[in-house]
N, C-alpha and C. Protein backbone atom coordinates (compact mmCIF):
# COMPACT_ATOMS: atom_id res chain seq x y z
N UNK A 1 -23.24 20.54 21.87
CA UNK A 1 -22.00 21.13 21.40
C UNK A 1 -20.81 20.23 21.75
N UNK A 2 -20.97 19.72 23.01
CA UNK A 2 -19.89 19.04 23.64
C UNK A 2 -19.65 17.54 22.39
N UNK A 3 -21.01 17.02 21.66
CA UNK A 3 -20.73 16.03 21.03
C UNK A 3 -20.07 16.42 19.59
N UNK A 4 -20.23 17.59 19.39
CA UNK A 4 -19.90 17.85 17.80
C UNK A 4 -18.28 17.96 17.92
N UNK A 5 -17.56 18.44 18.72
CA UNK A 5 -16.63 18.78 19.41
C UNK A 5 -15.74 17.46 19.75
N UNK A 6 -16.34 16.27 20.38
CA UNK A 6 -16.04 14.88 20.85
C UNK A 6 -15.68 14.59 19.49
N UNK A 7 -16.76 14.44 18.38
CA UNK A 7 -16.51 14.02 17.28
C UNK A 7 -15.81 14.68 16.38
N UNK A 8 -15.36 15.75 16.45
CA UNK A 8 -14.50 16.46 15.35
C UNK A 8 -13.19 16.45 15.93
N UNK A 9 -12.76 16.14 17.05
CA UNK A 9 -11.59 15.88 17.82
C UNK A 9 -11.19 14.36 17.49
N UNK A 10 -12.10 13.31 17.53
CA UNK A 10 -11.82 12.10 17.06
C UNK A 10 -11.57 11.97 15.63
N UNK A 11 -12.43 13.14 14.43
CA UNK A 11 -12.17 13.23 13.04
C UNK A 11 -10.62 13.53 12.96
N UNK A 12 -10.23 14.85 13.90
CA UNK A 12 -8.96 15.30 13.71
C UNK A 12 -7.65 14.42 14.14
N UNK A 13 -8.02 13.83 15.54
CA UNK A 13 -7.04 12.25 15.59
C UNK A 13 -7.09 11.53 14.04
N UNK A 14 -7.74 10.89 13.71
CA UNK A 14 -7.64 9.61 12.86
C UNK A 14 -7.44 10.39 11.15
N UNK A 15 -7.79 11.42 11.00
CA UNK A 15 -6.88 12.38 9.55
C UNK A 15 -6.47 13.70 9.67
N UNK A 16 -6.34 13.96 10.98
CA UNK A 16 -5.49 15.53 11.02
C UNK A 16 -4.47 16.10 10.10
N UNK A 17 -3.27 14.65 9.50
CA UNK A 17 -2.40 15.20 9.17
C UNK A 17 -2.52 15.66 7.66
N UNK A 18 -4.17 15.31 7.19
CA UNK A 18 -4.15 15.88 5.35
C UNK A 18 -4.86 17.84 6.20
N UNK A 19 -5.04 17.66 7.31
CA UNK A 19 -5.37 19.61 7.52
C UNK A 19 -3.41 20.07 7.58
N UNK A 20 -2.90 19.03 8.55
CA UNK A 20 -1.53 19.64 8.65
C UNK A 20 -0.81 20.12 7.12
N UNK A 21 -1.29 19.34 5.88
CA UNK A 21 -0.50 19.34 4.80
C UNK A 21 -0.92 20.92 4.12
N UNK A 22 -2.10 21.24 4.88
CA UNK A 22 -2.90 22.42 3.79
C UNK A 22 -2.17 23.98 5.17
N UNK A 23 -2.13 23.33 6.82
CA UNK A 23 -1.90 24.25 7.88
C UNK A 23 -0.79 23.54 8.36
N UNK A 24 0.55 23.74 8.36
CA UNK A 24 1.27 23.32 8.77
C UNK A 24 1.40 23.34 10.12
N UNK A 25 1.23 24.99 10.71
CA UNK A 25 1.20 25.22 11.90
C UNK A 25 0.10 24.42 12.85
N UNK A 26 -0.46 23.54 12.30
CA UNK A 26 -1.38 22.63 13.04
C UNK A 26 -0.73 21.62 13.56
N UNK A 27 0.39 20.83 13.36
CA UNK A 27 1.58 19.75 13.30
C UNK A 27 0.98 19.99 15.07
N UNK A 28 2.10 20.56 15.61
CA UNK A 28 2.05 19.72 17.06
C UNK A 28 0.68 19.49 17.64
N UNK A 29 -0.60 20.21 17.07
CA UNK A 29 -1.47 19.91 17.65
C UNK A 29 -2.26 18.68 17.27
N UNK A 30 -1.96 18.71 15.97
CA UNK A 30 -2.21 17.44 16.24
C UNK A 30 -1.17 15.74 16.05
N UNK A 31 0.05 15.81 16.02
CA UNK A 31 0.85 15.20 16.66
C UNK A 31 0.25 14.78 18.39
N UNK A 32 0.14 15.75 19.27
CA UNK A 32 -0.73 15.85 20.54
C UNK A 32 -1.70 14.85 20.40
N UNK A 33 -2.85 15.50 19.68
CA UNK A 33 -4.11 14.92 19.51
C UNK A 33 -4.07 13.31 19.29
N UNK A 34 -3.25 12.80 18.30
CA UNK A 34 -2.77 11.67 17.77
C UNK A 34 -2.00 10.75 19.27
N UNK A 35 -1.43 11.29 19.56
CA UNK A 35 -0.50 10.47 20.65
C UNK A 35 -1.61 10.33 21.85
N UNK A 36 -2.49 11.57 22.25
CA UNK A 36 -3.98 11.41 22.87
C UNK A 36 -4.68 10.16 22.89
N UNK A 37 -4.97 10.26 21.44
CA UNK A 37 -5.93 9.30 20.66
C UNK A 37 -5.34 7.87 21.02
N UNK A 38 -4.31 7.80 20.76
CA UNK A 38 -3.97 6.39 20.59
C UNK A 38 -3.47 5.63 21.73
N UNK A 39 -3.49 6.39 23.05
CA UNK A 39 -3.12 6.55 24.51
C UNK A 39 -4.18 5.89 25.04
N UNK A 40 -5.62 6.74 24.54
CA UNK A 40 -6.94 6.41 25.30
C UNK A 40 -7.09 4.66 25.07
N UNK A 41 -6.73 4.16 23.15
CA UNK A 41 -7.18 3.19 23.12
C UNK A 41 -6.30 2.07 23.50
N UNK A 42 -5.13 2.40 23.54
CA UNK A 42 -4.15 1.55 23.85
C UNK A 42 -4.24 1.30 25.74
N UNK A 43 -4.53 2.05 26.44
CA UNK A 43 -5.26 1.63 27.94
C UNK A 43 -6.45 1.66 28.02
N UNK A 44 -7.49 1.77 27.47
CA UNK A 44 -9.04 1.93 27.81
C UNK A 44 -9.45 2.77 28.39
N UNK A 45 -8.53 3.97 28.92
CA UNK A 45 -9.25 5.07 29.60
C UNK A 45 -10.26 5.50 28.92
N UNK A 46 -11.11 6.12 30.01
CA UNK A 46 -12.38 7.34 29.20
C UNK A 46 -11.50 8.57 28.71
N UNK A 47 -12.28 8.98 28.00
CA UNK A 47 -11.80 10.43 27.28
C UNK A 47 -12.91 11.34 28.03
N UNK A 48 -11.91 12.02 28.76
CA UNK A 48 -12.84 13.58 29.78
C UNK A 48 -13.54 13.96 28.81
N UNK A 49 -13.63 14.12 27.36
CA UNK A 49 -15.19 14.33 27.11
C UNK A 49 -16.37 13.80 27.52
N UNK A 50 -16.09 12.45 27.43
CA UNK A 50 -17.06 12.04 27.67
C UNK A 50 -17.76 12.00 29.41
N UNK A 51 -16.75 12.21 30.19
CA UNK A 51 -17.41 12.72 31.78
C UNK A 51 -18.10 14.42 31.44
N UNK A 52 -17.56 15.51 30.28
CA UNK A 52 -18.29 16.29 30.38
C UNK A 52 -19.61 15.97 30.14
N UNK A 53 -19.53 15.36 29.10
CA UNK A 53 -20.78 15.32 28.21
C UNK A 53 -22.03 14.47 28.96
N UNK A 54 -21.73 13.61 30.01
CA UNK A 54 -22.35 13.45 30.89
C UNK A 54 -23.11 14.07 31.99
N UNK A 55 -21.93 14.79 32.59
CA UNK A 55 -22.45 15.78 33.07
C UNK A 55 -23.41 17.19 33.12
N UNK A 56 -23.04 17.07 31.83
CA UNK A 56 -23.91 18.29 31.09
C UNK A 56 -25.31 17.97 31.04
N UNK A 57 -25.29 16.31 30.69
CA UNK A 57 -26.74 15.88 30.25
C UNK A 57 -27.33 15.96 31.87
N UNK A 58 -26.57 15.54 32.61
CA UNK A 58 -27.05 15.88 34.14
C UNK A 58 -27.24 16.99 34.33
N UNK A 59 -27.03 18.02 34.45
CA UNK A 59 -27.66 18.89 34.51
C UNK A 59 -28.56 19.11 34.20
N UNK A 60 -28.73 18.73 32.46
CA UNK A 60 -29.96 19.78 31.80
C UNK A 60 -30.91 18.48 32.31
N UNK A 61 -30.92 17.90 32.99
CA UNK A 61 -31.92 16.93 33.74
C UNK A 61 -32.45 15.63 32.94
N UNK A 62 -31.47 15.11 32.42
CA UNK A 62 -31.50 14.04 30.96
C UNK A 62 -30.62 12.68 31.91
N UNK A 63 -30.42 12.03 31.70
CA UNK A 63 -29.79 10.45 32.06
C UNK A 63 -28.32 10.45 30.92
N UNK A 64 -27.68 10.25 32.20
CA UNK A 64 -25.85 10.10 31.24
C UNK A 64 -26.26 8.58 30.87
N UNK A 65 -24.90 8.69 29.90
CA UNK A 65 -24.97 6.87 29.80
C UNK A 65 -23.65 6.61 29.99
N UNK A 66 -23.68 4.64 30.20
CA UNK A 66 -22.97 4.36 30.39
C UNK A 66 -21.49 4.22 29.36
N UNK A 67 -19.91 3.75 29.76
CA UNK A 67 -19.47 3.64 28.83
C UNK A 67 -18.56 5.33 27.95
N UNK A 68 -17.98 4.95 27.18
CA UNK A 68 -17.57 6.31 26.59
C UNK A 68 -18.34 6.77 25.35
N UNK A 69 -18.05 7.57 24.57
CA UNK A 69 -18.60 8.21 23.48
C UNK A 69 -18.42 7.31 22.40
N UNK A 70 -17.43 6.25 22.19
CA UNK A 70 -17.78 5.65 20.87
C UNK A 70 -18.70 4.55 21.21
N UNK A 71 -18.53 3.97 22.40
CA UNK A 71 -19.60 3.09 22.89
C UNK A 71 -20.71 3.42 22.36
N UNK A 72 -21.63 4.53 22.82
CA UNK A 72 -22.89 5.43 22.87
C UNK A 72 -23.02 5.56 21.79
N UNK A 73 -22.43 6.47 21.05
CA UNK A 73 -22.67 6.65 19.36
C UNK A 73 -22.41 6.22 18.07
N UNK A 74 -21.03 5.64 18.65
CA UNK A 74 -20.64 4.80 17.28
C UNK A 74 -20.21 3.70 17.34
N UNK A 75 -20.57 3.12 18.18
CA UNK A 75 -20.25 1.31 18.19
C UNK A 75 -20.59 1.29 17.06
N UNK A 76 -22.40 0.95 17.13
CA UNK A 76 -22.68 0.19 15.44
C UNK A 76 -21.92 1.02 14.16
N UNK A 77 -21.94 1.86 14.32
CA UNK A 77 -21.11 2.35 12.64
C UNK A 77 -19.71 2.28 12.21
N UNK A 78 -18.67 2.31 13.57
CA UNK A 78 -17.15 1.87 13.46
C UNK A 78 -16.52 0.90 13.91
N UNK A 79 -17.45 0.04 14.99
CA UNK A 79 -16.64 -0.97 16.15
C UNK A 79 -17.60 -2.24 15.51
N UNK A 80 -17.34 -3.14 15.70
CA UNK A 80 -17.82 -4.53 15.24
C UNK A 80 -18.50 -4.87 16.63
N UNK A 81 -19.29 -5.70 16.67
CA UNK A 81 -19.90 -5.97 18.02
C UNK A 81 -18.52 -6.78 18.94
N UNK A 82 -18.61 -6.96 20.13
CA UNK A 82 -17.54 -7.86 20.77
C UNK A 82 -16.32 -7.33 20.74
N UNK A 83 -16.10 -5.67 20.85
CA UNK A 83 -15.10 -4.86 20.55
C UNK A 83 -14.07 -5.97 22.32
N UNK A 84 -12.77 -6.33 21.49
CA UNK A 84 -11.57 -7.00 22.48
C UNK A 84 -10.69 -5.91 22.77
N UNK A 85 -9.46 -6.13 23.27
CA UNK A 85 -8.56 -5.27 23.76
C UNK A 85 -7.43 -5.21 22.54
N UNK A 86 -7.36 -6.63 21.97
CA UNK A 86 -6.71 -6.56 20.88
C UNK A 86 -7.12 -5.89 20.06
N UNK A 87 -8.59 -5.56 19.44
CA UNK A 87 -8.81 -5.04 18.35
C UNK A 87 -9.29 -3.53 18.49
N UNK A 88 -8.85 -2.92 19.80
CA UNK A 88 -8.97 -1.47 20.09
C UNK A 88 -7.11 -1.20 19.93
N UNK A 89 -6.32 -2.24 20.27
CA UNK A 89 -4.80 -2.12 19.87
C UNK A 89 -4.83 -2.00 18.34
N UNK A 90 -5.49 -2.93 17.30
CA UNK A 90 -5.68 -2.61 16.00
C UNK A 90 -5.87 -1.55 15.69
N UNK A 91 -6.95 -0.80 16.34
CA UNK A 91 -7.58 0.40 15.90
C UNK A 91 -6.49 1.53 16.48
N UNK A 92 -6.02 1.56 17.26
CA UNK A 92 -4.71 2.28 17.30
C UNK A 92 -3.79 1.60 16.37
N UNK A 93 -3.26 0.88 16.07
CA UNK A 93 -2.10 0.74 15.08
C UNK A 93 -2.94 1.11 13.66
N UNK A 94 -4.18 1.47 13.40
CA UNK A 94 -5.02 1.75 12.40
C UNK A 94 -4.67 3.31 11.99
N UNK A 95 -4.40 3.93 13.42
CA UNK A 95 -5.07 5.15 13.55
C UNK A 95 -3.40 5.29 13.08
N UNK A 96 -2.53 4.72 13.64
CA UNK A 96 -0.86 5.37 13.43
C UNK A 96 -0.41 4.75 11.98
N UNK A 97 -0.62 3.95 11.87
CA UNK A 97 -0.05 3.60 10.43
C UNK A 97 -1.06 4.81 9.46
N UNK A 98 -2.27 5.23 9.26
CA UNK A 98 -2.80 5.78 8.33
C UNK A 98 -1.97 7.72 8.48
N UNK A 99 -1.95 7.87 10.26
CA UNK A 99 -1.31 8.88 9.76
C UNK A 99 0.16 9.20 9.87
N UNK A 100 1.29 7.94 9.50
CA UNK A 100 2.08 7.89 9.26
C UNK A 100 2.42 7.96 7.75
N UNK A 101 1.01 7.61 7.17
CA UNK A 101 0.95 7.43 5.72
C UNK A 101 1.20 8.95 5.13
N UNK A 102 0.05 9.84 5.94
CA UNK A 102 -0.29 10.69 5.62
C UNK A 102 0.66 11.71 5.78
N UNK A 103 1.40 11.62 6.82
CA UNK A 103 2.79 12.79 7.42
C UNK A 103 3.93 12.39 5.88
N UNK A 104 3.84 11.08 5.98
CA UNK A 104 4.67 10.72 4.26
C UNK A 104 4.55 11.83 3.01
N UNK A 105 3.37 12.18 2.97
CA UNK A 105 2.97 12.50 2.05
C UNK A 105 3.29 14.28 2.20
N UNK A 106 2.87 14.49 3.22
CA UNK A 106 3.50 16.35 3.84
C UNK A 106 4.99 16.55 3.71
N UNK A 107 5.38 15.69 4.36
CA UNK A 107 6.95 15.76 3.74
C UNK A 107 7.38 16.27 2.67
N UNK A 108 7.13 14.70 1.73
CA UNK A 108 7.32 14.87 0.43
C UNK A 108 7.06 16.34 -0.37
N UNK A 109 5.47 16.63 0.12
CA UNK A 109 5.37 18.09 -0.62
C UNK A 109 4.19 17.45 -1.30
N UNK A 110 3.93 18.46 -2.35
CA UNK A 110 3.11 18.94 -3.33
C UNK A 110 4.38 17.47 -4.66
N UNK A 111 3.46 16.67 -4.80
CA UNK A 111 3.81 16.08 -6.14
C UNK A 111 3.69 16.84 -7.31
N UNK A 112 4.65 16.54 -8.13
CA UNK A 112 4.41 17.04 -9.71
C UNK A 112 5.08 16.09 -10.30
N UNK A 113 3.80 15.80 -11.22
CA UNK A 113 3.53 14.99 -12.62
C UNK A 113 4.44 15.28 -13.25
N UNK A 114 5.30 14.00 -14.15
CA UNK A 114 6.01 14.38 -15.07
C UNK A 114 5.41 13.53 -16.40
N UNK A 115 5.30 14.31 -17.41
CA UNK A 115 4.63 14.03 -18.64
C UNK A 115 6.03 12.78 -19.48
């Protein structure tokens, strides 16, 4: 549970703001989430999920691993091998420019076509 959760929290960082356009009342949370997100990668901290999710596996008597949650699960599918410090700064200026794009677009509103 703890991973579906890790990962739908990282979904909601990197495009929260097309839910904000449909739930407005979602804005500061994820404004939050976003400034979170881009905190962790911009210093390298772990994300306390991932000490839960460790822990948990300790318990249920399984081996944590090392590293954080994108390490573990999604290096190969989002991170390029030889992930630098610069290109976790990319991936934050990735994460803010797309949903700067996207808050653009809430603003604005609901477009209408003119014929």
């Amino acid at each position: 549970m703890v991973l579906a959760v890790h990962l739908g929290f990282i979904l909601f960082v990197v495009a929260g703001a097309a839910l904000v356009a449909r739930r407005y009342r979602l804005l500061p949370l994820h404004l939050a989430a976003v400034a979170w997100g881009i905190a962790l990668e911009a210093t390298g901290a772990a994300c306390p999920l991932t000490g839960l999710e460790n822990h948990l596996r300790m318990l249920a008597g399984t081996a944590g691993y090392a590293g954080g949650f994108v390490d573990h699960y999604l290096v190969a599918l989002i991170y390029p091998s030889g992930l630098t410090r610069a290109m976790q700064w990319g991936l934050a200026g990735i994460v803010l420019v797309l949903n700067a794009v996207l808050y653009a677009r809430v603003v604005r509103g609901p477009r209408r076509d003119r014929d």
